[in-house]
PDB file of N, CA and C in Angstrom:
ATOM      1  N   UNK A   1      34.359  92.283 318.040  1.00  0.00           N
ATOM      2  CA  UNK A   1      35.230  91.190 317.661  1.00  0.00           C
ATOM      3  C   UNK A   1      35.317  91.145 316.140  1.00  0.00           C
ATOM      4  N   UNK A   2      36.506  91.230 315.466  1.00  0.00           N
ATOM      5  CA  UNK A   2      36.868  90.902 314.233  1.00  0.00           C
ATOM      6  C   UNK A   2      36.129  89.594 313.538  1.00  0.00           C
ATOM      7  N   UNK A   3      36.350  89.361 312.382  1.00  0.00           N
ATOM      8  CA  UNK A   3      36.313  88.190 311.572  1.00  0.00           C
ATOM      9  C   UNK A   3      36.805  87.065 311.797  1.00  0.00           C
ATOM     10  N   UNK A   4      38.089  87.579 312.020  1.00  0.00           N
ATOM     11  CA  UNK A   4      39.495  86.421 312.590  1.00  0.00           C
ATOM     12  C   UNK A   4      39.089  86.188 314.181  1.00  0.00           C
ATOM     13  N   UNK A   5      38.544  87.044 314.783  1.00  0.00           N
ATOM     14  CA  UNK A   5      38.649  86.853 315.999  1.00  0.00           C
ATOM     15  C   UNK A   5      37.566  85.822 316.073  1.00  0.00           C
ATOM     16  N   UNK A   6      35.872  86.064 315.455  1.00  0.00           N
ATOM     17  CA  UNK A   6      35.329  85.426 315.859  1.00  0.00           C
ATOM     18  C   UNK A   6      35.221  83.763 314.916  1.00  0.00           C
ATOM     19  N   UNK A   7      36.083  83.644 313.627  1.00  0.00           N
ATOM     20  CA  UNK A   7      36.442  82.637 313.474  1.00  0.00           C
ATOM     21  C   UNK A   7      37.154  81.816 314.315  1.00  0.00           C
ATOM     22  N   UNK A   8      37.998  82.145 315.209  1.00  0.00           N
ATOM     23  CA  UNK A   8      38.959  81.483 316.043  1.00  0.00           C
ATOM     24  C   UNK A   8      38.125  80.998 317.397  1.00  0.00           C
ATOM     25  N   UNK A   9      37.605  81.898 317.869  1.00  0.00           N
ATOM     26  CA  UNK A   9      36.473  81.545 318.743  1.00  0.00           C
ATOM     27  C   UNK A   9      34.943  80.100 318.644  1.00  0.00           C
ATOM     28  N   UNK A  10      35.178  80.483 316.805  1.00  0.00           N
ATOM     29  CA  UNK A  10      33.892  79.220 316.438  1.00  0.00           C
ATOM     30  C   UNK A  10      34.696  78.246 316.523  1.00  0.00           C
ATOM     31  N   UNK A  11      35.805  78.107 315.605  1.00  0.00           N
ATOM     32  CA  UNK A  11      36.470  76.983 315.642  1.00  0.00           C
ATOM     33  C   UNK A  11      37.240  76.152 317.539  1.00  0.00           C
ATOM     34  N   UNK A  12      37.372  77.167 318.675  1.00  0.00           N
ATOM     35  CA  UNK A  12      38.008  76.508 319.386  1.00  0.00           C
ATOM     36  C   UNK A  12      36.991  76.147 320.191  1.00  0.00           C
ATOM     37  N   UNK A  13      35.602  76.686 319.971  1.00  0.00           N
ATOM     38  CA  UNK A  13      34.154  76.056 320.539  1.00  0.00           C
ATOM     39  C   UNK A  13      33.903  74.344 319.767  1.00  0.00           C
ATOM     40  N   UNK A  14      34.164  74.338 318.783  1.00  0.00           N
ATOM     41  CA  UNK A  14      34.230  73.225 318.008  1.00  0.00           C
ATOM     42  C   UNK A  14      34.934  72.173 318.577  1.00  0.00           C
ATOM     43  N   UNK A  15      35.842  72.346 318.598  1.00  0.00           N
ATOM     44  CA  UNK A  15      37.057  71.846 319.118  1.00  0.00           C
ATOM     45  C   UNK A  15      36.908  71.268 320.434  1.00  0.00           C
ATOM     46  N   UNK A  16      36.818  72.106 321.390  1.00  0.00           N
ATOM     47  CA  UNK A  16      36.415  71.743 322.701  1.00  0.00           C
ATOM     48  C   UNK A  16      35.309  70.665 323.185  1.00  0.00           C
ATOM     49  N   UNK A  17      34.161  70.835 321.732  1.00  0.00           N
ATOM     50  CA  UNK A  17      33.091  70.431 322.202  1.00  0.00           C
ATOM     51  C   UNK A  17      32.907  69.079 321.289  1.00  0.00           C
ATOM     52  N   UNK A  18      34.005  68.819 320.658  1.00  0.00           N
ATOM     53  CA  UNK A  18      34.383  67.715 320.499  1.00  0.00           C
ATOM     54  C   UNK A  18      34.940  66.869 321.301  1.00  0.00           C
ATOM     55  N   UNK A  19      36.180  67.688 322.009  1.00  0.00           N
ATOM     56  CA  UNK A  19      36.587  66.860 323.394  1.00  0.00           C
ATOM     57  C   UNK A  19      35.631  66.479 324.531  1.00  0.00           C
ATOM     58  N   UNK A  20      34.677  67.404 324.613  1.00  0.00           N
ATOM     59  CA  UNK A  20      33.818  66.967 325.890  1.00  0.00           C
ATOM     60  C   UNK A  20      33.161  65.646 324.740  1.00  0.00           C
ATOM     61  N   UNK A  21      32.765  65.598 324.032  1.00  0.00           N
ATOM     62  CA  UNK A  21      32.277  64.874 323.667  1.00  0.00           C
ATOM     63  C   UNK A  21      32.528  62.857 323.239  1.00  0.00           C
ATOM     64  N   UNK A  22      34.456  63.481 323.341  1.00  0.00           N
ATOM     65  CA  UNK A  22      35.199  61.853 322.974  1.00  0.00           C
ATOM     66  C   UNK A  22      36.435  62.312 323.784  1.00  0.00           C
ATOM     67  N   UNK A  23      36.444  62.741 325.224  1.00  0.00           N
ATOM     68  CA  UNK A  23      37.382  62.890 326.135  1.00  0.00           C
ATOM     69  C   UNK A  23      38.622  62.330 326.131  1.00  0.00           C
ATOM     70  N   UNK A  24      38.546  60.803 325.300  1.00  0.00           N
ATOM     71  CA  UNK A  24      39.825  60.343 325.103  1.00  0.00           C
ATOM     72  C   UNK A  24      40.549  60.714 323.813  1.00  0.00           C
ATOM     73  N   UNK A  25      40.174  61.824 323.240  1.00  0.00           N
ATOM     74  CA  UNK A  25      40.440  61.915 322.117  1.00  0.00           C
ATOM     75  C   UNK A  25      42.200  61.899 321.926  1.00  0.00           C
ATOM     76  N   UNK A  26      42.802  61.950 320.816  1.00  0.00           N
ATOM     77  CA  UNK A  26      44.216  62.727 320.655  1.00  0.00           C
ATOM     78  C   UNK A  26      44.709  62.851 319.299  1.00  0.00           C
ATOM     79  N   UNK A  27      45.013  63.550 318.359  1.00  0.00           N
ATOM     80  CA  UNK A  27      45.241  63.641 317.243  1.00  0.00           C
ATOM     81  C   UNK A  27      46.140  64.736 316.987  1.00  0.00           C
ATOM     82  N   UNK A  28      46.907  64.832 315.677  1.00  0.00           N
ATOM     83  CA  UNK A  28      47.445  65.912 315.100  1.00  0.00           C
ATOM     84  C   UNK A  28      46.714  67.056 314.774  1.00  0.00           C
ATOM     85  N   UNK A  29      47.316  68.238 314.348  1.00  0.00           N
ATOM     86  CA  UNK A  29      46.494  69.219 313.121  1.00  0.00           C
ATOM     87  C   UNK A  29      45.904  68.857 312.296  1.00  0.00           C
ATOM     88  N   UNK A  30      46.445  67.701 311.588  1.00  0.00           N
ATOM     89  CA  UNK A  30      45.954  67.408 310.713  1.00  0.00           C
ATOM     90  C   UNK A  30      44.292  66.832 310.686  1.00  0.00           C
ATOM     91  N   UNK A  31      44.712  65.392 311.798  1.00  0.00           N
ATOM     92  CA  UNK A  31      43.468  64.382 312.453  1.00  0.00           C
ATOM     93  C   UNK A  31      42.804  65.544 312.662  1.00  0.00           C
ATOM     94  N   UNK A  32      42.683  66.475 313.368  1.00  0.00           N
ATOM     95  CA  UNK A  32      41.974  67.046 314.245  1.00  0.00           C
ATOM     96  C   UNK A  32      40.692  68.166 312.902  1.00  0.00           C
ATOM     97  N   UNK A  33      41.566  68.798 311.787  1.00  0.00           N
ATOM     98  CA  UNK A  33      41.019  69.325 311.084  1.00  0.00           C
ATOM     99  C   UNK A  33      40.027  67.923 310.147  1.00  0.00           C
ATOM    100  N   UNK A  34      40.925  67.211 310.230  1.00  0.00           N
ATOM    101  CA  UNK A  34      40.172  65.762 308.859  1.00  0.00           C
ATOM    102  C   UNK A  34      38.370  65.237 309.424  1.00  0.00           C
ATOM    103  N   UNK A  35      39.180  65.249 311.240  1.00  0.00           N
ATOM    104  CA  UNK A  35      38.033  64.057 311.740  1.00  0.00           C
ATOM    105  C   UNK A  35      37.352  64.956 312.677  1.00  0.00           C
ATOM    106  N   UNK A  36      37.762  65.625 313.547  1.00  0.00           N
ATOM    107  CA  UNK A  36      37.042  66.228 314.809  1.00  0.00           C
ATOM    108  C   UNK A  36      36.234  67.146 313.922  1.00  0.00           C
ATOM    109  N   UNK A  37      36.764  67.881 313.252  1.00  0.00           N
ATOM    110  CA  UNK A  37      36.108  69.458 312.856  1.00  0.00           C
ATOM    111  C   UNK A  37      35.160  68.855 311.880  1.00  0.00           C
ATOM    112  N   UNK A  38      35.997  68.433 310.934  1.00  0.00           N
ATOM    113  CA  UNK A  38      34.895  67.679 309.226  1.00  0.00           C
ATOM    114  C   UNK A  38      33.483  67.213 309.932  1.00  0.00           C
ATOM    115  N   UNK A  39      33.771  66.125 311.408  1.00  0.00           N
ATOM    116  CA  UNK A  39      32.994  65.273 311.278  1.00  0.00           C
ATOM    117  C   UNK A  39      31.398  66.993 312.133  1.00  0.00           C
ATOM    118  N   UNK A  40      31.914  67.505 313.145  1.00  0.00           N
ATOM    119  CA  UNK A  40      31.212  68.382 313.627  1.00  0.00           C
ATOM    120  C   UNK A  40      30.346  68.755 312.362  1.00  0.00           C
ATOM    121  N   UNK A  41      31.554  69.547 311.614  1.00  0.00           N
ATOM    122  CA  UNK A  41      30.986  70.551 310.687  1.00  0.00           C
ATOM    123  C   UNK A  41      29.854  69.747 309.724  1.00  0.00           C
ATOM    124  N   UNK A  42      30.080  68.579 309.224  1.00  0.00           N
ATOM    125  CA  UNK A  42      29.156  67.564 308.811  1.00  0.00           C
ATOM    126  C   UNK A  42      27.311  67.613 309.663  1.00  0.00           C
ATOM    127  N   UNK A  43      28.220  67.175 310.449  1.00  0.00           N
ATOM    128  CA  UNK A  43      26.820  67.204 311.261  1.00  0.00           C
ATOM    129  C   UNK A  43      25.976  68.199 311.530  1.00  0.00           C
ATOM    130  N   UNK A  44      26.256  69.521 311.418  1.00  0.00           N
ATOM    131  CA  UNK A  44      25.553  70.833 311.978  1.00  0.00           C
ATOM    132  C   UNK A  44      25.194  71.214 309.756  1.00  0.00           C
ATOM    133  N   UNK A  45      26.233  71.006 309.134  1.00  0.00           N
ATOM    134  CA  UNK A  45      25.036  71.257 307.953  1.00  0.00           C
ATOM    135  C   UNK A  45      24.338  70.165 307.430  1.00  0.00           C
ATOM    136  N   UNK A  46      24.322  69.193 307.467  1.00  0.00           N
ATOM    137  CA  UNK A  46      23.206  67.864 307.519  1.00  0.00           C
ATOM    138  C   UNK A  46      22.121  68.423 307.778  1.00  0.00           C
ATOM    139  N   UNK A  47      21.376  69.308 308.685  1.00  0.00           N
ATOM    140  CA  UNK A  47      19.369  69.792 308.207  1.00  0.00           C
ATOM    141  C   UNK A  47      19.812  70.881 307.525  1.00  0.00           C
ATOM    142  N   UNK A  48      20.697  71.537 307.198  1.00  0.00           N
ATOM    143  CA  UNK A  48      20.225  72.849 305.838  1.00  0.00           C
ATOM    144  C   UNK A  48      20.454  71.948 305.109  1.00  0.00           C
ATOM    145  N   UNK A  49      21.448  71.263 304.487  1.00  0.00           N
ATOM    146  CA  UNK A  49      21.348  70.228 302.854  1.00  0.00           C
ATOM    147  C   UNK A  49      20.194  69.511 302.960  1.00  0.00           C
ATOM    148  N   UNK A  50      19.580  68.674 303.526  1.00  0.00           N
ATOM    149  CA  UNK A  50      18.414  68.587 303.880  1.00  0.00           C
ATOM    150  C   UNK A  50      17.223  69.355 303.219  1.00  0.00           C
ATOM    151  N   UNK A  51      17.396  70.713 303.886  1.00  0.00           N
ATOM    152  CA  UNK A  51      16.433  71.557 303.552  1.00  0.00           C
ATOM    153  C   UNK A  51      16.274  72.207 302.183  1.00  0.00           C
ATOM    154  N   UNK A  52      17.551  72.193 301.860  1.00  0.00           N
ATOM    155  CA  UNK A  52      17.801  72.999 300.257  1.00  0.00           C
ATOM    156  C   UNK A  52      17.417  71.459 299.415  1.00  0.00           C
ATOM    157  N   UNK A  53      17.583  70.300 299.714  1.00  0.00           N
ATOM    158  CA  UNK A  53      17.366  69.333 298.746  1.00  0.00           C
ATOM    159  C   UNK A  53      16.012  69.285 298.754  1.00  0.00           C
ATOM    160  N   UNK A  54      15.304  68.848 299.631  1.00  0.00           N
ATOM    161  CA  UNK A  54      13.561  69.329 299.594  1.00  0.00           C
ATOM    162  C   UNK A  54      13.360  70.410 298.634  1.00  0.00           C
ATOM    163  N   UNK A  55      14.024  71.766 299.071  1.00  0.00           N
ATOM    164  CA  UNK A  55      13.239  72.518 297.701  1.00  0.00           C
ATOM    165  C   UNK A  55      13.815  72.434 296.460  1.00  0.00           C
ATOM    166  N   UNK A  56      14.794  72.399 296.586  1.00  0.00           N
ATOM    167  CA  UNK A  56      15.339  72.301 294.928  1.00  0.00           C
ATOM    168  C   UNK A  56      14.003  70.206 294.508  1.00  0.00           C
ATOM    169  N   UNK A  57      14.102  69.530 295.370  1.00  0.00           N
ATOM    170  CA  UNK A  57      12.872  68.710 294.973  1.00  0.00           C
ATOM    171  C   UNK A  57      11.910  69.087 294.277  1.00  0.00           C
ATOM    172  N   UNK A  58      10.733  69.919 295.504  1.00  0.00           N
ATOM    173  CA  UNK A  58       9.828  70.683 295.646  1.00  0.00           C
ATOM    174  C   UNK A  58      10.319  71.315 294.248  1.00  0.00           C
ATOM    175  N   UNK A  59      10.620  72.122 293.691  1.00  0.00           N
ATOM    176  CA  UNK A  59      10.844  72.884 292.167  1.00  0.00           C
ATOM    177  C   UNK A  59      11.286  72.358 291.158  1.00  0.00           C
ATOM    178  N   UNK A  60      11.129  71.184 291.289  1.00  0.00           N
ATOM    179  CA  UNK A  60      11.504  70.254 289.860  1.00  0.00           C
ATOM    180  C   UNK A  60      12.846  70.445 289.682  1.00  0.00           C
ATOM    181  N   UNK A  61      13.889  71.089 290.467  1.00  0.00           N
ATOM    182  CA  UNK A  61      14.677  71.143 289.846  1.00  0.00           C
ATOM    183  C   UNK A  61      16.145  70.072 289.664  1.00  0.00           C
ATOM    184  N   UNK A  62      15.273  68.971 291.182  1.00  0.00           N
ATOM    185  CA  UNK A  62      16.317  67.945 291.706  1.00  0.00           C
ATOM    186  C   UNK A  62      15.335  66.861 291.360  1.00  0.00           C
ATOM    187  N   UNK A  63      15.936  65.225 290.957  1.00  0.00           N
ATOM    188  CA  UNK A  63      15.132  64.586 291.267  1.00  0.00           C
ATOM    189  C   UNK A  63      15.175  63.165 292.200  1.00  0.00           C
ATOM    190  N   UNK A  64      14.130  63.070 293.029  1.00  0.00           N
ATOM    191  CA  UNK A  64      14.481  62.329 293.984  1.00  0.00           C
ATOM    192  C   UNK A  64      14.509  60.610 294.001  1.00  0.00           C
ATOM    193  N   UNK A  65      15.380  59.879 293.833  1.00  0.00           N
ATOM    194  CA  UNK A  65      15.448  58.742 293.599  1.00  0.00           C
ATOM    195  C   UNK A  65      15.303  57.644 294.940  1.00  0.00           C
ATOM    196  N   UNK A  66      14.429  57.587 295.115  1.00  0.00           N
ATOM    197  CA  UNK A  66      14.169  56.655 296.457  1.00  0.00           C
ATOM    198  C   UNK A  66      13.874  54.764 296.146  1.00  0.00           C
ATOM    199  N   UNK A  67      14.391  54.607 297.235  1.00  0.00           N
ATOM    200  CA  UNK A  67      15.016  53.047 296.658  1.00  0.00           C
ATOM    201  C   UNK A  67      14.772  52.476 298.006  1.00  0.00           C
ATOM    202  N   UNK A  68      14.041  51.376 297.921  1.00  0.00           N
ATOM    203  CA  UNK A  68      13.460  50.983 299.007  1.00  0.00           C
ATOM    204  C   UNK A  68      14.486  49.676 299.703  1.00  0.00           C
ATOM    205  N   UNK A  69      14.300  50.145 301.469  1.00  0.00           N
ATOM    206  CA  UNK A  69      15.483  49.733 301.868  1.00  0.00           C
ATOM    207  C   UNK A  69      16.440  50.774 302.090  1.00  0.00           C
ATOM    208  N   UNK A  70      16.532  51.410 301.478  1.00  0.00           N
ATOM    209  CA  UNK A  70      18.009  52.653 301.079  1.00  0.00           C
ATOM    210  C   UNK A  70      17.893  54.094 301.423  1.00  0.00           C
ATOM    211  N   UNK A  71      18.955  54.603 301.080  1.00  0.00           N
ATOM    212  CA  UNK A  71      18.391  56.301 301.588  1.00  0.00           C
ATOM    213  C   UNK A  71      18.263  56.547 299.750  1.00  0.00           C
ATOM    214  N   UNK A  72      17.467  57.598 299.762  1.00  0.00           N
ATOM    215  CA  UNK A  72      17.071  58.201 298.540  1.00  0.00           C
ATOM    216  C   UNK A  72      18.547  58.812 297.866  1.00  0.00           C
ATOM    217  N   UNK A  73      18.739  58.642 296.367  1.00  0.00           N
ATOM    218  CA  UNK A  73      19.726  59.395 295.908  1.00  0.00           C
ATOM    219  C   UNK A  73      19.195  60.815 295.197  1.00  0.00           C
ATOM    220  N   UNK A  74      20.074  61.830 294.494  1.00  0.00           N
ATOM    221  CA  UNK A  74      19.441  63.129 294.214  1.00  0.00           C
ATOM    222  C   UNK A  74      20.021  63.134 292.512  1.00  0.00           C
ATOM    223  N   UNK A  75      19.624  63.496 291.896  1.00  0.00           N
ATOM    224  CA  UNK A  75      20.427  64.157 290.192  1.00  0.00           C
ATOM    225  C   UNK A  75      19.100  65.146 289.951  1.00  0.00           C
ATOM    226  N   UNK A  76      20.557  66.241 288.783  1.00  0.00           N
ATOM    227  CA  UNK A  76      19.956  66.937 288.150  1.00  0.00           C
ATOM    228  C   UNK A  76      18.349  66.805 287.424  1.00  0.00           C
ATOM    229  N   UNK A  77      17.515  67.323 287.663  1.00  0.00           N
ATOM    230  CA  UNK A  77      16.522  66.676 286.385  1.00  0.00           C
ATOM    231  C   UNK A  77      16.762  67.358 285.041  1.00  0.00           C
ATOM    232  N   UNK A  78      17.153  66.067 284.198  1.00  0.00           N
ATOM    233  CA  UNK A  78      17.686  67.113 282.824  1.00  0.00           C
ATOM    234  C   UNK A  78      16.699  67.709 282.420  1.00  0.00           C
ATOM    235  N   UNK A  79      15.519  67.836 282.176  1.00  0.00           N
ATOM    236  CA  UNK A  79      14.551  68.141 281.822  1.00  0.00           C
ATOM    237  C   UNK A  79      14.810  69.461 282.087  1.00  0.00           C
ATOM    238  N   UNK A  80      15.536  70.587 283.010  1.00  0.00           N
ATOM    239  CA  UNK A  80      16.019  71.524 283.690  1.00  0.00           C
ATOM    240  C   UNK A  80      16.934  71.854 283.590  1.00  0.00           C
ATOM    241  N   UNK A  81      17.262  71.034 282.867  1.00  0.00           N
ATOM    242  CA  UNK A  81      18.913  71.245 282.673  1.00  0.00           C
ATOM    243  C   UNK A  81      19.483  72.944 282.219  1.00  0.00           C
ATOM    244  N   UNK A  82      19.097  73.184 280.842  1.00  0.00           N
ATOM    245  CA  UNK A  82      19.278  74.525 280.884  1.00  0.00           C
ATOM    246  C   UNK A  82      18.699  75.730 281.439  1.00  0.00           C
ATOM    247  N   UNK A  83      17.460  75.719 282.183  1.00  0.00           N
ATOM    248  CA  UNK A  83      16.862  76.546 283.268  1.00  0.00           C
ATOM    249  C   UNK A  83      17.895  76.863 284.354  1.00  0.00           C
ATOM    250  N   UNK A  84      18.470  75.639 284.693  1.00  0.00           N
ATOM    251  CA  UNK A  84      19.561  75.642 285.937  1.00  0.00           C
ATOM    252  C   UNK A  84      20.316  76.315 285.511  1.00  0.00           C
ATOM    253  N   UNK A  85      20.804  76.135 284.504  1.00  0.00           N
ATOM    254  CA  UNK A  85      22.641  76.902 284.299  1.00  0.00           C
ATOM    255  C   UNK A  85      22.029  77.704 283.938  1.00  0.00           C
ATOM    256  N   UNK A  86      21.173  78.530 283.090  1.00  0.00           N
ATOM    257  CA  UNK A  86      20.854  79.983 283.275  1.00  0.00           C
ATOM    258  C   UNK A  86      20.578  80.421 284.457  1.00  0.00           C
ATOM    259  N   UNK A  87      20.197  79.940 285.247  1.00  0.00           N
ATOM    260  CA  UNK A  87      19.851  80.624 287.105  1.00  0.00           C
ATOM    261  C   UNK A  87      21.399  80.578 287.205  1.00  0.00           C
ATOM    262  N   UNK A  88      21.774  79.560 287.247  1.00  0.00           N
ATOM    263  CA  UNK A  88      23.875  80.044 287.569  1.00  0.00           C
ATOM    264  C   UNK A  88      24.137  80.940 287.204  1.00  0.00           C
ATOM    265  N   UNK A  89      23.973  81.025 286.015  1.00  0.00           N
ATOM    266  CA  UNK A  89      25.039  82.132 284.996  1.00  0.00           C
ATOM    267  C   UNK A  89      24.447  83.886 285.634  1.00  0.00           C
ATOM    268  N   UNK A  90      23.451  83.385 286.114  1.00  0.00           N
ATOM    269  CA  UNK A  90      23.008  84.991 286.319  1.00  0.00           C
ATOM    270  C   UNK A  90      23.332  85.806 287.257  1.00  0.00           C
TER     271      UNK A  90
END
């Protein structure tokens, strides 16, 4: 199976398994790319961002702002600041 092929295949698994999921669904191309797919695709990378924010944590290179009550926010630690953009640039 091609590239295209098996893109078309992920996406109409998506798709589908959105409908089993909100059976009454109905939307355009558009709805369907904005809300069905976004919201899937959201959800399935939610534990890798997760996971990459822990380590970039874990390495000083994020820092974690936790606020009680709240979900934690993330920023650069400037302190790193130019360490980071040299790891980019490279």
């Amino acid at each position: 199976m091609g590239n295209e092929d098996a893109y078309k295949e992920a996406v109409s698994r998506e798709i589908l398994s959105y409908l089993i999921d909100h059976p009454n669904a109905e939307d355009t191309l558009e709805g369907i790319l904005e809300w069905w797919l976004t919201e899937r695709c959201v959800k399935s990378q939610m534990q890798k961002v997760q996971s990459a924010i822990e380590v970039l944590v874990r390495h000083g290179l994020v820092l974690e702002n936790a606020i009680a009550g709240s979900e934690s926010t993330y920023q650069v630690n400037p302190e790193r600041y130019l360490e980071i953009r040299t790891r980019l640039d490279q």
